[in-house]
Protein backbone atom coordinates (compact mmCIF):
# COMPACT_ATOMS: atom_id res chain seq x y z
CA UNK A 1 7.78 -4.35 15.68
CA UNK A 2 6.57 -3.46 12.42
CA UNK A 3 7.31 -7.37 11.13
CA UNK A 4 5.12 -8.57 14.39
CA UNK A 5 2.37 -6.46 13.38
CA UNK A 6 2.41 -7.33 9.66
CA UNK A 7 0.16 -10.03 9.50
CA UNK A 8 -2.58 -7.90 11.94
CA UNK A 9 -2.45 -5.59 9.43
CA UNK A 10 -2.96 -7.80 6.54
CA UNK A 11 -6.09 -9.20 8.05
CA UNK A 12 -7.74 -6.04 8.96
CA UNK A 13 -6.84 -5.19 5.33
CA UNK A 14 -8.82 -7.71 4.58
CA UNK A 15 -11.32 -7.23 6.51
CA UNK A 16 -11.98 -4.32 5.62
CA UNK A 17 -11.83 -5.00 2.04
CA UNK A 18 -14.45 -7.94 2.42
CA UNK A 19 -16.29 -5.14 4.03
CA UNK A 20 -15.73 -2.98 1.15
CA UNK A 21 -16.54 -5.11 -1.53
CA UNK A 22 -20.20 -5.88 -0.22
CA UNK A 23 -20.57 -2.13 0.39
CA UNK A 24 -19.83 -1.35 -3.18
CA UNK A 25 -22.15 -3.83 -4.41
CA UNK A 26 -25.24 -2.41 -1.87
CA UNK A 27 -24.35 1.05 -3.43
CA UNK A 28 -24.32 -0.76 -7.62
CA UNK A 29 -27.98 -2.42 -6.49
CA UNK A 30 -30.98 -2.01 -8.53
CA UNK A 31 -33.30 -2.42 -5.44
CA UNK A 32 -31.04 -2.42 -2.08
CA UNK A 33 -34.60 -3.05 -0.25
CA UNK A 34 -34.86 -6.48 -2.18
CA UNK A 35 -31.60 -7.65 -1.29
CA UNK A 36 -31.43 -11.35 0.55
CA UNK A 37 -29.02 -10.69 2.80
CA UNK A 38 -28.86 -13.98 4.35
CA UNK A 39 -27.91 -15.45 0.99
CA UNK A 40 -25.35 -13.17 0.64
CA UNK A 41 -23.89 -14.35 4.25
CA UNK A 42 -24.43 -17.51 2.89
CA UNK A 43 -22.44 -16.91 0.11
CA UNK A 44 -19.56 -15.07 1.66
CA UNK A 45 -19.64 -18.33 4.63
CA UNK A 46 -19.41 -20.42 1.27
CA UNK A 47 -16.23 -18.60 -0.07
CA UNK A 48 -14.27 -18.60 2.86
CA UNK A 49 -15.27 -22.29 3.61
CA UNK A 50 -13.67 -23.35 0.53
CA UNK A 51 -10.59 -21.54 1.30
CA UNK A 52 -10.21 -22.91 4.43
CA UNK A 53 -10.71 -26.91 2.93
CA UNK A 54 -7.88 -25.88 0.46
CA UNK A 55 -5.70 -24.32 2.50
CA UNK A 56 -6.04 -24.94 5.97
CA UNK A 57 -7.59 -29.08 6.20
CA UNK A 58 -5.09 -31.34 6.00
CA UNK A 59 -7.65 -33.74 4.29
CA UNK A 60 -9.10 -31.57 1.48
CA UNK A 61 -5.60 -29.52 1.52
CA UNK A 62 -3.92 -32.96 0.37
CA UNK A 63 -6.99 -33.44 -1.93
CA UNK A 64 -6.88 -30.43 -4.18
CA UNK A 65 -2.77 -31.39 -4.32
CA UNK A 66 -3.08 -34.66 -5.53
CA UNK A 67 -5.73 -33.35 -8.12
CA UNK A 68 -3.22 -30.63 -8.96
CA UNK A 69 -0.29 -33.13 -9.36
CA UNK A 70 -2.77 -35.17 -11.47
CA UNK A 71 -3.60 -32.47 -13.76
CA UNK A 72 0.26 -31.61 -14.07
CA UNK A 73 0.76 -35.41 -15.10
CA UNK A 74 -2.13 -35.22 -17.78
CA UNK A 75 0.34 -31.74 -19.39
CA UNK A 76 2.85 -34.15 -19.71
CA UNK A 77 0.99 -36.40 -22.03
CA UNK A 78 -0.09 -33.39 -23.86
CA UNK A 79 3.91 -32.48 -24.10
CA UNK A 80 4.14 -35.67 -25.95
CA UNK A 81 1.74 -35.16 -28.08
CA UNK A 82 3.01 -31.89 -29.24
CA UNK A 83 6.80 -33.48 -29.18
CA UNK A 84 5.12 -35.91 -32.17
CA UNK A 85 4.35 -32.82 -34.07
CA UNK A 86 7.03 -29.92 -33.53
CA UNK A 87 9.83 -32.11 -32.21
CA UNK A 88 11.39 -33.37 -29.19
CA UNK A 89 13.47 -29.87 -28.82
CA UNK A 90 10.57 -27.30 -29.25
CA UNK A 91 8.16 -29.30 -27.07
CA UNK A 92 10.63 -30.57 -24.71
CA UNK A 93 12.83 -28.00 -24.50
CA UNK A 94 12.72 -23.63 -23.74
CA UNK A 95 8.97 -23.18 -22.87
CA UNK A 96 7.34 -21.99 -25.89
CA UNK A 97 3.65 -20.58 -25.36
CA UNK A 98 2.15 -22.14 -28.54
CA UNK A 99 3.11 -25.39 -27.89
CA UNK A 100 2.85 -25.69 -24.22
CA UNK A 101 -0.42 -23.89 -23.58
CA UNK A 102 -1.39 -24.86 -26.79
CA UNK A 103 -0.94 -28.91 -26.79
CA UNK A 104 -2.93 -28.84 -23.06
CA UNK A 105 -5.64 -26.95 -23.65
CA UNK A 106 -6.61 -29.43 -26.82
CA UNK A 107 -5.92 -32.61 -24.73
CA UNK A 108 -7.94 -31.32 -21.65
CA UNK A 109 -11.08 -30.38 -24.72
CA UNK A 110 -10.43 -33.65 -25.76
CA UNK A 111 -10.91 -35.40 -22.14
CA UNK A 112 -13.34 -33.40 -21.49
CA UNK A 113 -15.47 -33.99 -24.36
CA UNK A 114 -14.99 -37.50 -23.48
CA UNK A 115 -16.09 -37.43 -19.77
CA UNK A 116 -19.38 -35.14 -21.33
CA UNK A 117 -19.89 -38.51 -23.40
CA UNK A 118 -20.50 -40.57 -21.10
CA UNK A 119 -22.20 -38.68 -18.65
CA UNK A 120 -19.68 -37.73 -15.80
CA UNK A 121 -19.43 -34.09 -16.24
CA UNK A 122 -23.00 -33.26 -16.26
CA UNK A 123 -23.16 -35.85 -13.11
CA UNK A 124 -20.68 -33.63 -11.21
CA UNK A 125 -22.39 -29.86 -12.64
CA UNK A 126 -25.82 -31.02 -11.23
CA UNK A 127 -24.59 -31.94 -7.76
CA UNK A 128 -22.86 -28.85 -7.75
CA UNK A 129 -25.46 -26.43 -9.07
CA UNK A 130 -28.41 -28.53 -6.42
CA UNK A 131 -25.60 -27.16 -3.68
CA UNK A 132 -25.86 -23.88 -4.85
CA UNK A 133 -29.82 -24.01 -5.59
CA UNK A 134 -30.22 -25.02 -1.91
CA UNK A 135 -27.87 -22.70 -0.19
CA UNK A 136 -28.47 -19.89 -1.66
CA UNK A 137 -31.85 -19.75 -3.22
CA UNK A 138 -30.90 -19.39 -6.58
CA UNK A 139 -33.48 -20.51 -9.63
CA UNK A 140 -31.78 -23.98 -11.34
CA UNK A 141 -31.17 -21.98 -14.77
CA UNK A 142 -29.01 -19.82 -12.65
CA UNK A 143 -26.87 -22.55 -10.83
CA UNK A 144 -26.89 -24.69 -13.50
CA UNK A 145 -24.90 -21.81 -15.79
CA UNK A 146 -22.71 -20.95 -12.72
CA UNK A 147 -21.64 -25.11 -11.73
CA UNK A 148 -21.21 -25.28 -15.61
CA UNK A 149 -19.15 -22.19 -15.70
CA UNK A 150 -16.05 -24.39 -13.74
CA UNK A 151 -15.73 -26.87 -15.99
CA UNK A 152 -16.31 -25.38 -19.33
CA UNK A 153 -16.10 -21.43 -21.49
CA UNK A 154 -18.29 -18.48 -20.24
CA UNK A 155 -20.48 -18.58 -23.31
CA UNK A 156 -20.66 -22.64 -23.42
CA UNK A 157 -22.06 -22.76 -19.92
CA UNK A 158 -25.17 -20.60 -21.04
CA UNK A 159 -25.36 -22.94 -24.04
CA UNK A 160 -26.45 -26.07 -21.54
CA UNK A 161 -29.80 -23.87 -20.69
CA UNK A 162 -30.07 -22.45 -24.15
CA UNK A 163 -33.54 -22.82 -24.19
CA UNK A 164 -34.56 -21.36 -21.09
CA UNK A 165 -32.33 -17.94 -21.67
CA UNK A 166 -35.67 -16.35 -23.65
CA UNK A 167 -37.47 -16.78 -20.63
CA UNK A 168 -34.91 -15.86 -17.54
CA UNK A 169 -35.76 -12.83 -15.82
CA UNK A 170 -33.20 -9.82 -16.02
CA UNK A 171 -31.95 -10.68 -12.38
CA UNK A 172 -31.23 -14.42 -13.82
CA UNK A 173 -29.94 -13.23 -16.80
CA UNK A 174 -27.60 -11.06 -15.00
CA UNK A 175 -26.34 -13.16 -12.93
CA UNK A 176 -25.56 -15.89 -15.26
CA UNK A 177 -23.39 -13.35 -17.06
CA UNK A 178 -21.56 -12.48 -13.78
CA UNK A 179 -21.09 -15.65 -12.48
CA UNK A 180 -19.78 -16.91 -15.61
CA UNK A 181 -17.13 -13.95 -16.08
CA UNK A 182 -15.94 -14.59 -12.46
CA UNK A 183 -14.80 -17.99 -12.99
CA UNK A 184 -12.28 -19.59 -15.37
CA UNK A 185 -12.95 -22.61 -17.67
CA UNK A 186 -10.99 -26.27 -17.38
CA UNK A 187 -9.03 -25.10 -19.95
CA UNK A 188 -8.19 -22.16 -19.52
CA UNK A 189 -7.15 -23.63 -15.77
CA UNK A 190 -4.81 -26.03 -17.97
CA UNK A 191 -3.78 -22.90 -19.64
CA UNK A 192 -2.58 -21.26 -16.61
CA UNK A 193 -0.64 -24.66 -15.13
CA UNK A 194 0.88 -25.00 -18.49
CA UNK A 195 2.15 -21.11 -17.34
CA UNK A 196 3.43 -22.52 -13.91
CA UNK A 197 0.69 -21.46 -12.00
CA UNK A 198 -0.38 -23.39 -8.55
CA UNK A 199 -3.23 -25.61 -9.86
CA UNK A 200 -4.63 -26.35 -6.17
CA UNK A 201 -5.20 -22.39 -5.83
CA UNK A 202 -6.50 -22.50 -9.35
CA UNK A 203 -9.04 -24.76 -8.86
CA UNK A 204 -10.18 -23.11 -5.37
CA UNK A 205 -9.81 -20.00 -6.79
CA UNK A 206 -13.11 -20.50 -9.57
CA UNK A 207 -15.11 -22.97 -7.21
CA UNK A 208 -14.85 -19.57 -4.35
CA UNK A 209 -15.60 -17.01 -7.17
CA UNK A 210 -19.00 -19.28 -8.25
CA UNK A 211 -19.87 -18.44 -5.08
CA UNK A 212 -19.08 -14.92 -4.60
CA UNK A 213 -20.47 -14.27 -8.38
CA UNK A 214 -23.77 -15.51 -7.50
CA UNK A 215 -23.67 -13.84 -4.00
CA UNK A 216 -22.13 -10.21 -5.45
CA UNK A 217 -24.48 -10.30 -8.10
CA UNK A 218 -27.74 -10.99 -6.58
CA UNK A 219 -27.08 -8.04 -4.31
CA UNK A 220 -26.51 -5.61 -7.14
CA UNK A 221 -29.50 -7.09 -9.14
CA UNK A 222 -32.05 -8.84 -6.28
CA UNK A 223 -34.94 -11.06 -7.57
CA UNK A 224 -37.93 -8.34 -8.05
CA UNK A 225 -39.49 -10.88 -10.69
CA UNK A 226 -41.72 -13.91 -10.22
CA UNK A 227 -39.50 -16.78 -11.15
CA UNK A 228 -40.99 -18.18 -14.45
CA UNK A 229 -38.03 -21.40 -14.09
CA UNK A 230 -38.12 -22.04 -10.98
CA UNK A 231 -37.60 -25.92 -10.77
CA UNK A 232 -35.57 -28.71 -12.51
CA UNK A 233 -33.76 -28.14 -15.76
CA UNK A 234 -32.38 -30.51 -18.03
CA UNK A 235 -28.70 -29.82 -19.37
CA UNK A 236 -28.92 -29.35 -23.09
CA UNK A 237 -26.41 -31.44 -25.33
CA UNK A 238 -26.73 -29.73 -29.17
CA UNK A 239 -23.49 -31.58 -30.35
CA UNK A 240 -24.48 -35.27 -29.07
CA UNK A 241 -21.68 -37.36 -29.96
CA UNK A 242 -22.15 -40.63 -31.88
CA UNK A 243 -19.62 -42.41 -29.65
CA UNK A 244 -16.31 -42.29 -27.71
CA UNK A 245 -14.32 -41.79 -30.75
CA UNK A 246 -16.46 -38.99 -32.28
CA UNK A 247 -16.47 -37.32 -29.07
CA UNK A 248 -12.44 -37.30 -28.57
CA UNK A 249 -12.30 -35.66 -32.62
CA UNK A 250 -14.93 -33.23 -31.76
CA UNK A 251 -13.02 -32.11 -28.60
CA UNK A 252 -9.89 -31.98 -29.82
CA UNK A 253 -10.95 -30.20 -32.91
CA UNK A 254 -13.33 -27.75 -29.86
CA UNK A 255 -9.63 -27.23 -28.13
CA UNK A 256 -7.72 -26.43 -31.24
CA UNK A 257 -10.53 -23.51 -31.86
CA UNK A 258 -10.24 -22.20 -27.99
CA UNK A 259 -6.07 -22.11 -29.03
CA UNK A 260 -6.58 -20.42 -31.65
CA UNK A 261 -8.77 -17.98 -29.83
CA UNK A 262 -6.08 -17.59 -26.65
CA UNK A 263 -3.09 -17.27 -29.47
CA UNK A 264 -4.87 -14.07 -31.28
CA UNK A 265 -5.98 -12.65 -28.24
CA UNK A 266 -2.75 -12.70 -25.94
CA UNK A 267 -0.49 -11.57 -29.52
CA UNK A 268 -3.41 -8.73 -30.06
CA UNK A 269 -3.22 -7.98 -27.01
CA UNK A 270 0.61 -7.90 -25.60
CA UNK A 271 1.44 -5.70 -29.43
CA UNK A 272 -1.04 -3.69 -28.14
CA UNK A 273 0.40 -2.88 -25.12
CA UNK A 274 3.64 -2.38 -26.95
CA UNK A 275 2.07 -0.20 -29.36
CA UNK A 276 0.40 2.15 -26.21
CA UNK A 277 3.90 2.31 -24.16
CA UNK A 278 6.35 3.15 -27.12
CA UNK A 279 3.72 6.06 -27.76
CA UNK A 280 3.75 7.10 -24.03
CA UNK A 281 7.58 6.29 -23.79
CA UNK A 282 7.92 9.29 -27.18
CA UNK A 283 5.84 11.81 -25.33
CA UNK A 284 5.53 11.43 -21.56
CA UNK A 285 8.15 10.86 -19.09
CA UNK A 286 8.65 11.14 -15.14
CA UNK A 287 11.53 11.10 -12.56
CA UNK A 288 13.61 10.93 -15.50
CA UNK A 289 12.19 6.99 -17.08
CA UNK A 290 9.22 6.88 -19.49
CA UNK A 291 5.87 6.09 -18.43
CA UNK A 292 3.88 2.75 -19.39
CA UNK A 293 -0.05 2.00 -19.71
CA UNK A 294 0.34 -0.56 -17.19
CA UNK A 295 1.99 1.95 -14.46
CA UNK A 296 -1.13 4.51 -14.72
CA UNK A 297 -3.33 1.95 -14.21
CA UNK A 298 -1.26 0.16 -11.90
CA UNK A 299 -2.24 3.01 -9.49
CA UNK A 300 -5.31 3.18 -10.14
CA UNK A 301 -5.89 -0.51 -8.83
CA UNK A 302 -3.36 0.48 -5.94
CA UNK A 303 -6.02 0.52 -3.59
CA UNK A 304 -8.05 -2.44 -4.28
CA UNK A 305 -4.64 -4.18 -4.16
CA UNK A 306 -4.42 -2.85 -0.46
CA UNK A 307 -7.83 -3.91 0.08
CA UNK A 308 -7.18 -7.66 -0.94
CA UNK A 309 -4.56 -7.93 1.69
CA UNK A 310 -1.62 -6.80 -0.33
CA UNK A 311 1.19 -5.42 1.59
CA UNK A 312 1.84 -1.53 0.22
CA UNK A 313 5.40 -2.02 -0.85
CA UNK A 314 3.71 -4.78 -3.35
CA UNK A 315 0.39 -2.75 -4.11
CA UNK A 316 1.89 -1.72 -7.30
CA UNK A 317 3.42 -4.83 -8.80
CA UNK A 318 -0.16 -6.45 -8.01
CA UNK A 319 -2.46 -3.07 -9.15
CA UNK A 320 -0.34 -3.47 -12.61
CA UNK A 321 -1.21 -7.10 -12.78
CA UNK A 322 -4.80 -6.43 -11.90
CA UNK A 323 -5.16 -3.88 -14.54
CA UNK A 324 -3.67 -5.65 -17.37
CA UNK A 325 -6.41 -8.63 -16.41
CA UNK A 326 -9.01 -6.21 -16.65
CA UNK A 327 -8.21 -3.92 -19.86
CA UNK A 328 -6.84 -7.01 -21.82
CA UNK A 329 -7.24 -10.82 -20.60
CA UNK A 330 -5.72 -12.85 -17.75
CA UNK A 331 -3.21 -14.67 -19.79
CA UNK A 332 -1.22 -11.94 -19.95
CA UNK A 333 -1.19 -10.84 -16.26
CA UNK A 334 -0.52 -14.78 -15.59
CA UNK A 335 2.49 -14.77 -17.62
CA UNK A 336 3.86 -12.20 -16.16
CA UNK A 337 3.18 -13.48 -12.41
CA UNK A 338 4.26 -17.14 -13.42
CA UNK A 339 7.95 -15.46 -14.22
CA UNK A 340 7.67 -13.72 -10.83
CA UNK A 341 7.16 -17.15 -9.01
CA UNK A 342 9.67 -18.45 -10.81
CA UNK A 343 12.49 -15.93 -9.98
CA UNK A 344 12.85 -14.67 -13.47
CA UNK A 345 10.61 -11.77 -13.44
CA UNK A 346 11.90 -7.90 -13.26
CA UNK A 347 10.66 -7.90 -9.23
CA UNK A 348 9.36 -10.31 -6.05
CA UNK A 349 6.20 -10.78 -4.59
CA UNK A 350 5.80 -12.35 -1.03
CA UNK A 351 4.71 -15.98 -1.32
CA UNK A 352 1.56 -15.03 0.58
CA UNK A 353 1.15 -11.92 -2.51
CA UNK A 354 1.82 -14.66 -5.19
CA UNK A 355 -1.68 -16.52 -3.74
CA UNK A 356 -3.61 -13.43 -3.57
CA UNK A 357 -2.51 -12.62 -6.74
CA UNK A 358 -3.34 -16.22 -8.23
CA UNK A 359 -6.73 -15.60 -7.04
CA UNK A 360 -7.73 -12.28 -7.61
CA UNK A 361 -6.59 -12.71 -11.49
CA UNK A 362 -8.40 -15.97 -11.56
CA UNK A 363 -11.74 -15.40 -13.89
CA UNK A 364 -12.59 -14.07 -17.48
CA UNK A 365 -13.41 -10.52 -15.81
CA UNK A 366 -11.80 -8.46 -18.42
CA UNK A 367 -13.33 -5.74 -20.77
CA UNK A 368 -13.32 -8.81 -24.11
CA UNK A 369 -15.84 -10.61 -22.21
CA UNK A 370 -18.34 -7.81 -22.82
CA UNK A 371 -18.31 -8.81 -26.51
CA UNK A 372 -18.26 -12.33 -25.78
CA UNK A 373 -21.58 -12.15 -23.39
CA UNK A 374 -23.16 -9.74 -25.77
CA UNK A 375 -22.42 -12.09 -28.92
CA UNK A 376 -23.08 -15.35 -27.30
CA UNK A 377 -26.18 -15.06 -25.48
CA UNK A 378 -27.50 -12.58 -27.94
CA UNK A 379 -27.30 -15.52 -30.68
CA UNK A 380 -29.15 -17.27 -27.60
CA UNK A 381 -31.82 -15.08 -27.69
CA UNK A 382 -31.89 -11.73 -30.32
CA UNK A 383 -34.92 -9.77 -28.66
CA UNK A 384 -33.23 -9.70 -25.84
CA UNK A 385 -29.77 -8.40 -27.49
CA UNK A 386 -30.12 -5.04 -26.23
CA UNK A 387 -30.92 -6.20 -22.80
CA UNK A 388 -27.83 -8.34 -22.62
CA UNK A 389 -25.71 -5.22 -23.99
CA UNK A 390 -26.90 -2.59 -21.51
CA UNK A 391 -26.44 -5.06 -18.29
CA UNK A 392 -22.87 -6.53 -19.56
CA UNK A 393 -20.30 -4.03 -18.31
CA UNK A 394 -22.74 -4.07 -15.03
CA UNK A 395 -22.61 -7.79 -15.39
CA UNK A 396 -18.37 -7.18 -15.54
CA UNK A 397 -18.15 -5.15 -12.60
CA UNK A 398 -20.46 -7.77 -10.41
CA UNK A 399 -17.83 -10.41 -11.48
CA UNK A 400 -14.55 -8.22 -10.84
CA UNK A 401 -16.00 -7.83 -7.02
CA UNK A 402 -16.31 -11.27 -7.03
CA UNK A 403 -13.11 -12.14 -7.70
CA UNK A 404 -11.71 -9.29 -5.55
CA UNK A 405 -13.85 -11.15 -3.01
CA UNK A 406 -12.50 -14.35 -3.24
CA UNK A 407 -8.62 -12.69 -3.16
CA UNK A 408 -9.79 -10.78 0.05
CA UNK A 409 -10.83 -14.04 1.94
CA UNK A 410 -7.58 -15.76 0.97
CA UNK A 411 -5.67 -12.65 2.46
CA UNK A 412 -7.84 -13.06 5.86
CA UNK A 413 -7.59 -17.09 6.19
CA UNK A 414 -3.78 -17.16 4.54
């Protein structure tokens, strides 16, 4: 009986969650009487619409796969790239983070930079940020940073409307940051294939939380202001490239600074951890084994786990994967869920956990972004520095919901 009913009760978790989520954000609001709340319908509509193309139409389903099994094919030239440099056996061989991770991210920043070149990138962020503009009302500074947000860093994206970031209002600004945080970058989506994650959920998983960023956060911070931008913007290019060459040296050397970056932070971070559980593991214990940072917090995200659509004999594993994305960075919570899907990890996870999982973990909503809004757009604009710091962790929260969001809508269509 209780396997019959399993997938009712998955739904309704989900449900309810979806229900949960909005009501959280109504109760964060600035001004709940200034809420759009057929935007934010619009938005949620949005979310689950993309879900549905990846996952349940044959068309787009086989779409998003073939782009997936494209991407995959562009790691392997990146493999022999790296095989040039460290040899056949390290790049070929035992998966090694450094060189994996490391060789894809720079030959994505390279490709990328390329495509920027010539024009086809900020081809594909307009059409994309005029679908957001139109469906839900947002000013173009705003969708602009949010379509740019998919393809490139959470900092670069507000770089394209430098300019206009003196003059946003603090709803705009706001949701810029939000929107950015819930997504994930093209490289950092290499990153996570070059882990073994699914790239098809990947992908869906930061074009659904674009949406749900911009509808979560325009319901905890409404539009109060007069819109000082609120037509066309052009996308800045500071860095113009002389030609195709120059722009393929200035990417790479872009993707060997955003390794760099990822290698610090996920060492920092994992020695960290270490650090924390040998001091727990020398002065607390319970039911005779000693207790780990991850565990504590792993129950404290139990029930937004259970809200997602995660069955409760899996709340934990996910809650502990959750919090590790949002204390220290996703790389870390991938790599530990990549090893699950692949059978070598310490436990299982249904396959229908393993996508709600991949989702919900799926943007830069962790507690480093804070310093990485605050830093980057406060270069942007310094009198509004303060501003920037006392909406960020607001800003963090916003963008947490929306990922939550996008995980609960997979666990209702899935």
């Amino acid at each position: 009986m209780e396997n019959h009913l399993a997938p009712f009760m998955a739904t309704g978790q989900a449900l309810l969650g979806i229900v949960a989520i909005f009501f959280a954000s109504y109760l964060l609001s600035n001004d709940r009487k200034a809420i759009n709340w057929r935007s934010a319908f619009i938005g949620l509509a949005m979310t689950v619409a993309v879900c549905l193309l990846v996952l349940k139409v044959p068309l787009t389903r086989d779409f998003f796969n073939w782009l997936g099994q494209g991407i995959n094919k562009l790691l392997d030239y990146a493999v022999e790239g790296a095989a040039f440099v460290v040899g056949d056996e390290l790049a070929h061989g035992k998966f090694i983070f450094a060189v994996r991770v490391g060789s894809s991210i720079i030959f994505i920043s390279m490709l990328s930079s390329l495509f920027y070149y010539f024009g086809w990138l900020q081809f594909i962020i307009k059409k994309m940020a005029y679908v957001l503009m139109r469906a839900l009302g947002v000013s173009a500074p705003e969708a602009f940073s949010t379509a740019a947000a998919v393809f490139v860093g959470q900092v670069e994206c507000q770089v394209l409307i430098r300019p206009y970031v003196k003059a946003l209002s603090p709803s705009e600004l706001f949701t810029s940051m939000a929107a950015a945080m819930a997504t994930i970058s093209g490289s950092a989506l290499v990153a996570y294939t070059a882990l073994g994650m699914p790239t098809p959920w990947l992908m869906a998983a930061s074009i659904m939380s674009a949406c749900g960023g911009l509808t979560i956060a325009k319901i905890i911070w409404p539009e109060t202001n007069k819109r000082v931008l609120a037509g066309e913007v052009e996308i800045i290019d500071e860095h113009k490239s002389a030609n195709a060459f120059d722009a393929l040296t200035k990417g790479a050397l872009t993707g060997w600074e955003i390794v760099v970056n990822v290698m610090v932070m996920v060492m920092g971070a994992i020695a960290f951890i270490a650090l924390v559980n040998g001091i727990l593991a020398a002065t607390l214990h319970f039911g005779g084994s000693a207790v780990q940072i991850q565990d504590i917090f792993g129950y404290a995200f139990w029930p937004v786990a259970w809200l997602i659509g995660v069955p409760p004999a899996e709340c934990m594993h996910v809650g502990r994967l959750m919090a590790t994305e949002f204390l220290l960075n996703e790389y870390v919570s991938y790599g530990e869920l990549a090893k699950v899907m692949q059978g070598t990890g310490t436990y299982t996870l249904a396959p229908h956990t393993q996508m709600i999982a991949t989702v919900a973990l799926c943007g830069f909503a962790n507690l480093g972004s804070i310093g990485i809004n605050i830093g980057g757009l406060g270069a942007m604009a310094p009198e509004r520095r303060g501003e920037i710091a006392r909406m960020a962790f607001k800003a963090l929260i916003a963008a947490n919901l929306a990922t939550h969001l996008s995980a609960a809508v997979v666990g209702l269509v899935s």
